[in-house]
PDB file of N, CA and C in Angstrom:
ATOM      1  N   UNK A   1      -1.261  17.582  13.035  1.00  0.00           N
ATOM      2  CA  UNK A   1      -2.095  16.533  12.479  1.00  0.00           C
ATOM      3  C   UNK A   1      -1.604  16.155  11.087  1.00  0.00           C
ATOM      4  N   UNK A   2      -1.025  17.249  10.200  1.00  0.00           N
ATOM      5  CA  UNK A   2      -0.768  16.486   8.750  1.00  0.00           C
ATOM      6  C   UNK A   2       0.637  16.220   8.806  1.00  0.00           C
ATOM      7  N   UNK A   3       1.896  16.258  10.008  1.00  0.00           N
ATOM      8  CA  UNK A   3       2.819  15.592   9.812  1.00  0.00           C
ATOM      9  C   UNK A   3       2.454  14.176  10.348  1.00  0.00           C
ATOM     10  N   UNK A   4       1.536  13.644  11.332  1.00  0.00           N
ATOM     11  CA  UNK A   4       0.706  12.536  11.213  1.00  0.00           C
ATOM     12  C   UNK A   4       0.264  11.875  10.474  1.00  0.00           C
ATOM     13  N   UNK A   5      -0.375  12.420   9.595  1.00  0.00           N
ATOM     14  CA  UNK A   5      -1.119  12.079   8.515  1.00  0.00           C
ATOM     15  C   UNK A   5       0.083  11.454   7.107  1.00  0.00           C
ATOM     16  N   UNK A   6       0.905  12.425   7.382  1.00  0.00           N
ATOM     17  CA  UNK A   6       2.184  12.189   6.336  1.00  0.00           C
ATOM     18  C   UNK A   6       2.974  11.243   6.474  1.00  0.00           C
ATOM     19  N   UNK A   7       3.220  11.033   7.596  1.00  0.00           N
ATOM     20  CA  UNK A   7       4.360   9.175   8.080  1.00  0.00           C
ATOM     21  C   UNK A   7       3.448   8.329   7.978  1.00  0.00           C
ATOM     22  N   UNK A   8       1.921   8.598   8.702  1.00  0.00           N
ATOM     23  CA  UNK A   8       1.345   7.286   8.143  1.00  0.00           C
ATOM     24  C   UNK A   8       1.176   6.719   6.364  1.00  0.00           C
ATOM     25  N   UNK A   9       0.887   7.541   5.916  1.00  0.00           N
ATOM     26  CA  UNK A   9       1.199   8.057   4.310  1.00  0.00           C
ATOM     27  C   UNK A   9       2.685   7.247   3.658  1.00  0.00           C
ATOM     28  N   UNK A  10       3.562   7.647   4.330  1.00  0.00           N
ATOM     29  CA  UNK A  10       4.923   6.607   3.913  1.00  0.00           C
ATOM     30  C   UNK A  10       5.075   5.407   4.634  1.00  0.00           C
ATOM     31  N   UNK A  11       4.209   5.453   5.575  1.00  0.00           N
ATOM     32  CA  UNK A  11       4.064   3.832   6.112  1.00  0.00           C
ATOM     33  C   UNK A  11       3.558   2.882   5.474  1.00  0.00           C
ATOM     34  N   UNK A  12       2.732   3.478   4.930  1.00  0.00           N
ATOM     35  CA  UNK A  12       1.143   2.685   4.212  1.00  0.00           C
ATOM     36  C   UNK A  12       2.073   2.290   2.681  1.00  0.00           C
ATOM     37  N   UNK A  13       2.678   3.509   2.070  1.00  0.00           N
ATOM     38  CA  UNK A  13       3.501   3.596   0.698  1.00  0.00           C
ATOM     39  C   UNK A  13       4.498   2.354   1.163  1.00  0.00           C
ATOM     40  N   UNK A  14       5.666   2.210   2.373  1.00  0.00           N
ATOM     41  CA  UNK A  14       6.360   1.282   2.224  1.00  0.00           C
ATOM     42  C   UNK A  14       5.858  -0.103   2.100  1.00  0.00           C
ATOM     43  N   UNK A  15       4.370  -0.247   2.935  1.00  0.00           N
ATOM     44  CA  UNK A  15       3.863  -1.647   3.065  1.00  0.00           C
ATOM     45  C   UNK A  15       3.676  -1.926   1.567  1.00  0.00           C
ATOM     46  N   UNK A  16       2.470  -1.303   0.556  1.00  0.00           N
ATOM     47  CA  UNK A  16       2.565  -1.509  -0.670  1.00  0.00           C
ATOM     48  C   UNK A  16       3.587  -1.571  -0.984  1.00  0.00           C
ATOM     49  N   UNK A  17       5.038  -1.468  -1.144  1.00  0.00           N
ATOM     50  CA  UNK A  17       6.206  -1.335  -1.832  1.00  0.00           C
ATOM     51  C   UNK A  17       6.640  -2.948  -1.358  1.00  0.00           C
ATOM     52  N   UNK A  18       6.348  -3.044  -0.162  1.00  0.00           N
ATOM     53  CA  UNK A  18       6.573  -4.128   0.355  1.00  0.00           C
ATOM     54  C   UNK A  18       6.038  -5.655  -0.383  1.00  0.00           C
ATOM     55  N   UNK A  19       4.758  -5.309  -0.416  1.00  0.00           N
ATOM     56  CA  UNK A  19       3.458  -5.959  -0.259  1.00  0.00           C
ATOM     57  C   UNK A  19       3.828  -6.435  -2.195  1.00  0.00           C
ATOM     58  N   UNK A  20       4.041  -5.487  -3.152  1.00  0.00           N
ATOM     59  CA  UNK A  20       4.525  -5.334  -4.441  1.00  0.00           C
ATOM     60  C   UNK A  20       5.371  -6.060  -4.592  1.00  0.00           C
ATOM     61  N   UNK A  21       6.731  -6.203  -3.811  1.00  0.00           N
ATOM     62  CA  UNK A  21       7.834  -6.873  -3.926  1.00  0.00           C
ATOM     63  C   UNK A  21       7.822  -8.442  -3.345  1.00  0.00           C
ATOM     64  N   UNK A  22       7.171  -8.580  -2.739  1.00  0.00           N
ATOM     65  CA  UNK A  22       6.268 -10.568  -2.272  1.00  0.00           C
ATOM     66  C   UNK A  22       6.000 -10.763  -3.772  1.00  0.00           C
ATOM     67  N   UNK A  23       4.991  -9.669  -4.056  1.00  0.00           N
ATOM     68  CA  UNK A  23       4.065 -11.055  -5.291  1.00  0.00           C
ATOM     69  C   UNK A  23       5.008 -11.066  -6.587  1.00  0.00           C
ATOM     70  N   UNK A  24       6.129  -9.851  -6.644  1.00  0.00           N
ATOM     71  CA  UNK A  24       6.431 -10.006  -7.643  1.00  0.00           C
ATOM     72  C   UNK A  24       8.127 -11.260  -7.197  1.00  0.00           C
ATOM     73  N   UNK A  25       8.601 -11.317  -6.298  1.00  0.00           N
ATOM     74  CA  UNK A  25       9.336 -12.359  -6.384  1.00  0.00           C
ATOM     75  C   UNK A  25       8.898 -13.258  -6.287  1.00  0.00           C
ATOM     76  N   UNK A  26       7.784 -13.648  -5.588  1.00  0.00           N
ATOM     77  CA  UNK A  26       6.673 -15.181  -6.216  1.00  0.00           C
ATOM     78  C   UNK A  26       6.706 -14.904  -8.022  1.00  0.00           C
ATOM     79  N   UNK A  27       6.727 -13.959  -8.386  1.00  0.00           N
ATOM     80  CA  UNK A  27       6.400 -14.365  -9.882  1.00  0.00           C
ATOM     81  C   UNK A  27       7.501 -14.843 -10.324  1.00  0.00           C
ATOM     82  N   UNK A  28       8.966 -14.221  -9.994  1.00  0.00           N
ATOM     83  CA  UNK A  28      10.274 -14.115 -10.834  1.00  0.00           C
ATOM     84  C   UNK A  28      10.291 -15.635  -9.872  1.00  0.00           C
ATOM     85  N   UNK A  29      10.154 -16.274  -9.440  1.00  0.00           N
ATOM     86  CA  UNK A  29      10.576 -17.376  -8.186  1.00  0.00           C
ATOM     87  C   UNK A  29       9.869 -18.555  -8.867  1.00  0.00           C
ATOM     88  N   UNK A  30       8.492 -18.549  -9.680  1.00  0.00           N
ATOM     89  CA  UNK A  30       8.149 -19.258 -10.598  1.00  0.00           C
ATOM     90  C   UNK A  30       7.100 -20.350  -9.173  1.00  0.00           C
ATOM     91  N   UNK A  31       6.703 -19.544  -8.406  1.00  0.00           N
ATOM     92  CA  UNK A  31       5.598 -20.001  -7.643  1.00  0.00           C
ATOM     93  C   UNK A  31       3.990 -20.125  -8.687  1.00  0.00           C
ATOM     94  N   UNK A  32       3.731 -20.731  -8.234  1.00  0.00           N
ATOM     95  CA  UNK A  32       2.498 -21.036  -8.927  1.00  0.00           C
ATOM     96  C   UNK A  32       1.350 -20.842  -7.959  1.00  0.00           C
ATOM     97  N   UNK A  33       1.327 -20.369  -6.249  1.00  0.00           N
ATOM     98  CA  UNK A  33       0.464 -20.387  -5.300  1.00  0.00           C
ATOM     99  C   UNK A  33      -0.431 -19.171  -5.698  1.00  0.00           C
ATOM    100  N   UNK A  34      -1.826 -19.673  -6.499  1.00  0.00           N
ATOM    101  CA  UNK A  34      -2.502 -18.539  -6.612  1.00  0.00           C
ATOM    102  C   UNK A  34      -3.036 -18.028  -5.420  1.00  0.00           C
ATOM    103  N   UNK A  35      -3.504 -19.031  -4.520  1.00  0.00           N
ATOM    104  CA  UNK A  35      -4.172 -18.440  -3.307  1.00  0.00           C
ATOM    105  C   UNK A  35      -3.098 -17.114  -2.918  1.00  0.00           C
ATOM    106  N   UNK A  36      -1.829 -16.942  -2.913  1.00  0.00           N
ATOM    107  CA  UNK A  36      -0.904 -16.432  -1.737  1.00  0.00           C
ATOM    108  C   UNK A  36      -1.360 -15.240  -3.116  1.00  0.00           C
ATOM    109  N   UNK A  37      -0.637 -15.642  -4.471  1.00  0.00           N
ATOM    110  CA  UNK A  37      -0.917 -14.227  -5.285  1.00  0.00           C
ATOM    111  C   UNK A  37      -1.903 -13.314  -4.685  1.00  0.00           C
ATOM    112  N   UNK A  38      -3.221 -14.252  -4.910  1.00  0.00           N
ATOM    113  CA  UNK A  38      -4.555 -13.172  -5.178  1.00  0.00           C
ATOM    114  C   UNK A  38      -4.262 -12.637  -3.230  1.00  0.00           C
ATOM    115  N   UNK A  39      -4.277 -13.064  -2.426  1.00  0.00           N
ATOM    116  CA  UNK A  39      -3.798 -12.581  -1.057  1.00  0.00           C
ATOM    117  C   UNK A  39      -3.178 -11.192  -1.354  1.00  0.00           C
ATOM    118  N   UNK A  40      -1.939 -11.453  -1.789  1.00  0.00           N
ATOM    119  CA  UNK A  40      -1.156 -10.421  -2.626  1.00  0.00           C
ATOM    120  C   UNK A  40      -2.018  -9.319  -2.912  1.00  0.00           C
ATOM    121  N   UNK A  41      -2.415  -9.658  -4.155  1.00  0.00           N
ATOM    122  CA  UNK A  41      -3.217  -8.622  -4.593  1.00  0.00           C
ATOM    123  C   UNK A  41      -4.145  -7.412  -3.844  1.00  0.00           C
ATOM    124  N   UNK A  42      -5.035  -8.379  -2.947  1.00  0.00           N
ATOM    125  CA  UNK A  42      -5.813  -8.255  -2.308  1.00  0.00           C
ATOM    126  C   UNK A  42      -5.259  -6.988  -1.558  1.00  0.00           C
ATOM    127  N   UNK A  43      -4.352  -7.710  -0.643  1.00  0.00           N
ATOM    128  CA  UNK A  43      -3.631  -6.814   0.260  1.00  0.00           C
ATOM    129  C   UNK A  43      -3.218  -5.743  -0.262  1.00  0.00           C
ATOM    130  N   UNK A  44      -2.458  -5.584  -1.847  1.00  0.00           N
ATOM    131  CA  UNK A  44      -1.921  -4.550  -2.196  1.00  0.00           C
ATOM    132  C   UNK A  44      -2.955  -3.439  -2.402  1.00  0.00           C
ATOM    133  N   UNK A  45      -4.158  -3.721  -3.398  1.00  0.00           N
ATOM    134  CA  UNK A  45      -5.386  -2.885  -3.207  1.00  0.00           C
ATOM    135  C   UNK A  45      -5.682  -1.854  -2.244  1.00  0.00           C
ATOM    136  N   UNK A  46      -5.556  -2.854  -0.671  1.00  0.00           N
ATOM    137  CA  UNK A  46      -6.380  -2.160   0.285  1.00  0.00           C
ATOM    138  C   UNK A  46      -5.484  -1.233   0.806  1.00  0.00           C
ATOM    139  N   UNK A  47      -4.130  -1.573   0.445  1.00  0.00           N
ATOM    140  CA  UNK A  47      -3.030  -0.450   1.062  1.00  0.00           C
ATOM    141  C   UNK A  47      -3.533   0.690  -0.034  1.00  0.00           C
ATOM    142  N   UNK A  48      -3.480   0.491  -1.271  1.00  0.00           N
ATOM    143  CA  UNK A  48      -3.930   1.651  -1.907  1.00  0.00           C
ATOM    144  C   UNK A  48      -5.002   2.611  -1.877  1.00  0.00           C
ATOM    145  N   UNK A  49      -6.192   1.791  -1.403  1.00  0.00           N
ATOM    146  CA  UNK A  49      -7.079   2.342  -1.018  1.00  0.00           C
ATOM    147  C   UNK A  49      -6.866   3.287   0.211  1.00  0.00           C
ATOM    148  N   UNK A  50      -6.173   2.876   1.153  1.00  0.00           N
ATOM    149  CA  UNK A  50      -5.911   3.869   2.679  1.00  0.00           C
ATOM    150  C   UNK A  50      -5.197   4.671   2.369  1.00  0.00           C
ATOM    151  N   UNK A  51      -3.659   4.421   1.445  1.00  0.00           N
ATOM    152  CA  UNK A  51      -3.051   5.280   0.657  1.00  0.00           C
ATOM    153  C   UNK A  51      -3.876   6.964   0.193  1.00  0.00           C
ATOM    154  N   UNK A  52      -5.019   6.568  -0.361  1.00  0.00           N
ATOM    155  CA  UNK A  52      -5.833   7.583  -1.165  1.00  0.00           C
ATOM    156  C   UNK A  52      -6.385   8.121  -0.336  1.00  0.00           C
ATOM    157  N   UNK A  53      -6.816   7.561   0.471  1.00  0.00           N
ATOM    158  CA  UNK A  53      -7.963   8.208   1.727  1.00  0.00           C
ATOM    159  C   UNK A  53      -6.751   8.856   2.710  1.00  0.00           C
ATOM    160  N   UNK A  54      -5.767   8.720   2.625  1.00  0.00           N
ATOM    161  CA  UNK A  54      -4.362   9.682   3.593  1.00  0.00           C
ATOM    162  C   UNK A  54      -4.528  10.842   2.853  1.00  0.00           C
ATOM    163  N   UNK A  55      -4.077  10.485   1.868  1.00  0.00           N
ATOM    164  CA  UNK A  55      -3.983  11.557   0.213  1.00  0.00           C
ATOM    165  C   UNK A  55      -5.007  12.788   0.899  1.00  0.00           C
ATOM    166  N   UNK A  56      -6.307  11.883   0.577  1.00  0.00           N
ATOM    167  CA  UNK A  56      -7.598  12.968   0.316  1.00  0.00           C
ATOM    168  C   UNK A  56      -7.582  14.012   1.996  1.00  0.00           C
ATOM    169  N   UNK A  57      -7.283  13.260   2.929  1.00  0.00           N
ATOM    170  CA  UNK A  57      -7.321  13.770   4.047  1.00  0.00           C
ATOM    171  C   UNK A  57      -6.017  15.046   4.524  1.00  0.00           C
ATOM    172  N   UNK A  58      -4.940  14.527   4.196  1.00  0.00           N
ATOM    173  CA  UNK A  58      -3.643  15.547   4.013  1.00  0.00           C
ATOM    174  C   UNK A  58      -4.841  16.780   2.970  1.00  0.00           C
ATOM    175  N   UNK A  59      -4.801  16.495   2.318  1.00  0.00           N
ATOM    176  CA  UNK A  59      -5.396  17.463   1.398  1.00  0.00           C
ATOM    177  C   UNK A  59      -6.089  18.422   1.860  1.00  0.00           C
ATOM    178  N   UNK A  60      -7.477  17.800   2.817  1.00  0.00           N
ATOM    179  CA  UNK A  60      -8.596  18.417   3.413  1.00  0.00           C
ATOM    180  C   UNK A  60      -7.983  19.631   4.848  1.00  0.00           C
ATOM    181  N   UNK A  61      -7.187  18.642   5.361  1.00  0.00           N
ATOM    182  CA  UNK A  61      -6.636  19.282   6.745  1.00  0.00           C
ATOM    183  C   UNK A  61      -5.528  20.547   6.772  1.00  0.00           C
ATOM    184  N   UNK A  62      -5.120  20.639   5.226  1.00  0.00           N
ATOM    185  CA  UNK A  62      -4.125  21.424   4.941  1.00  0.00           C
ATOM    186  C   UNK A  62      -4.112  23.113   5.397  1.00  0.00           C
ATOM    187  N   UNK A  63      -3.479  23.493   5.868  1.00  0.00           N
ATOM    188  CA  UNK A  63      -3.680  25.204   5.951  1.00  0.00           C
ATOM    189  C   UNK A  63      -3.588  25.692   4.800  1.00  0.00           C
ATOM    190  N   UNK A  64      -3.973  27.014   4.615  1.00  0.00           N
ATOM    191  CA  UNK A  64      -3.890  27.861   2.983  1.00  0.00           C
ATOM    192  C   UNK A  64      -3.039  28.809   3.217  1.00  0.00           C
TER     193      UNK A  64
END
């Protein structure tokens, strides 16, 4: 279960990495589409949020 827990974990990490690298070449690209930014944003958040909740769960499920 926590090598499960762990790829989804670098799945979730590449999408943010992903998700990071859109809004910031819209920035260097000199887009002005706030809608797509705040999208951006949005999206990047919620990866972080599942991010944390992998985190907390690897954590919980761990053997001692």
């Amino acid at each position: 279960m926590s090598n499960v827990l762990a790829i989804l974990l670098a799945l979730v990490m590449l999408a943010i990495l992903g998700v990071l690298g859109a809004g910031m070449f819209g920035l260097v690209r000199g887009s002005a589409d706030a809608r797509r930014s705040n999208a951006l944003m949005r999206a990047r958040v919620l990866l972080q949020g599942v991010a944390l909740a992998l985190i907390a769960l690897i954590l919980l499920t761990r053997n001692h």
